[in-house]
Protein backbone atom coordinates (compact mmCIF):
# COMPACT_ATOMS: atom_id res chain seq x y z
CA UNK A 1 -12.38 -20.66 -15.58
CA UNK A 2 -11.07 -17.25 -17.22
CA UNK A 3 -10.97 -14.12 -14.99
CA UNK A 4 -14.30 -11.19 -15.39
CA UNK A 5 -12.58 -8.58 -17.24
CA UNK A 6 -13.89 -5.89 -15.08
CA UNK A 7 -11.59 -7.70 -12.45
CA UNK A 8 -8.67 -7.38 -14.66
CA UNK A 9 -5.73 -4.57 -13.87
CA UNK A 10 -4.43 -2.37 -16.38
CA UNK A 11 -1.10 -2.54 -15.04
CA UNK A 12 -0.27 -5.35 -13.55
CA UNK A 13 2.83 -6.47 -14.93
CA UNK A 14 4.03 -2.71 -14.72
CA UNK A 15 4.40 -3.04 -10.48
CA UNK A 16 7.44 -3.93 -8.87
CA UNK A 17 8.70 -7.70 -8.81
CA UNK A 18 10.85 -9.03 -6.68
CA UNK A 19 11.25 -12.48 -8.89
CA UNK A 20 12.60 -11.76 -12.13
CA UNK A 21 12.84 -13.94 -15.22
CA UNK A 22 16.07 -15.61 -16.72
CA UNK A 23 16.61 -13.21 -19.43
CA UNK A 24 16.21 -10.04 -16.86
CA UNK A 25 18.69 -11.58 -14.46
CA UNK A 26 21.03 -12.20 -17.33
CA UNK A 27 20.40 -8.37 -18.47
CA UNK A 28 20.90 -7.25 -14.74
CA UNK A 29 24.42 -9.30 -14.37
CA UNK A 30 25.81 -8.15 -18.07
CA UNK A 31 24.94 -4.86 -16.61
CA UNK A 32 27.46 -5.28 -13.53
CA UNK A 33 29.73 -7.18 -15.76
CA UNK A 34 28.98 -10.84 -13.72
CA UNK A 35 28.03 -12.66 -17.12
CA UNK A 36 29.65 -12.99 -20.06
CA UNK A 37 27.44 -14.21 -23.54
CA UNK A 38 28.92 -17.99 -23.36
CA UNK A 39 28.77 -18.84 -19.99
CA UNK A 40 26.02 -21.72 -18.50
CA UNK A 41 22.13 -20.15 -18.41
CA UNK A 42 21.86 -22.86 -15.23
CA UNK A 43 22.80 -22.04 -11.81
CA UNK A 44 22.75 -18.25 -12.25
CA UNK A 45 23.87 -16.11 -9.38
CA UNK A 46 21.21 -14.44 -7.50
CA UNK A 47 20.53 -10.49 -8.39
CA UNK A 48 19.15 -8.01 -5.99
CA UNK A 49 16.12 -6.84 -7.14
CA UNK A 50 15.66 -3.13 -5.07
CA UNK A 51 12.25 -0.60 -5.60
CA UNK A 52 13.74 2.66 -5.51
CA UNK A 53 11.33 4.98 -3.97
CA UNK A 54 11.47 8.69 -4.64
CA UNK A 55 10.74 11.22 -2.30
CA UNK A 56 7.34 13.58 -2.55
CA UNK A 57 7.97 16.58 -4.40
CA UNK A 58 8.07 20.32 -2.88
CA UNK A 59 5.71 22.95 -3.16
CA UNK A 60 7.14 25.70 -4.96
CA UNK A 61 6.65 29.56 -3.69
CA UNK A 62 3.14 29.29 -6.25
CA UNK A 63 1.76 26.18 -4.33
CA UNK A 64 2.12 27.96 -0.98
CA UNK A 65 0.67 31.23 -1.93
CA UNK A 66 -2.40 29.43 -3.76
CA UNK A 67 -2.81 27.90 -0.28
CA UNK A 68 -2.62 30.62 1.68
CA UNK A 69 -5.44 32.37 -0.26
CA UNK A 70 -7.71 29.28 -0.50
CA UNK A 71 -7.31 28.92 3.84
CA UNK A 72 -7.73 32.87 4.00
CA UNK A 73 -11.33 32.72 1.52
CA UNK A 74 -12.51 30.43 4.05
């Protein structure tokens, strides 16, 4: 039984996963320099997977004024 497309979401595979595949770990330990092309694809050391959240952005001097003279049309 296939899934309704209207059920379907766009980005799925774009979200944060905390279980990555071989060739991502292998990618993430030749970045810190744990793996070296040659060595055993079995039995690879386990790699931290972290979401790094950024912080909500500031309103500039223009947001605040445009807010002050929406809450003073009021």
């Amino acid at each position: 039984m296939s899934i309704d497309p209207s059920l379907k979401v766009k980005g799925a595979l774009s979200r944060h996963r905390n279980v990555l595949t071989r060739a991502e770990r292998i990618e993430k330990l030749q970045d810190e320099e744990r793996w070296q092309e040659g060595d055993s694809l079995m039995g690879l050391p386990k790699v931290s997977n972290r979401k790094v959240t950024v912080g909500k952005k500031e309103k500039g001097p223009k947001g605040k004024e445009e807010e002050e003279t929406t809450a003073a049309g009021q």
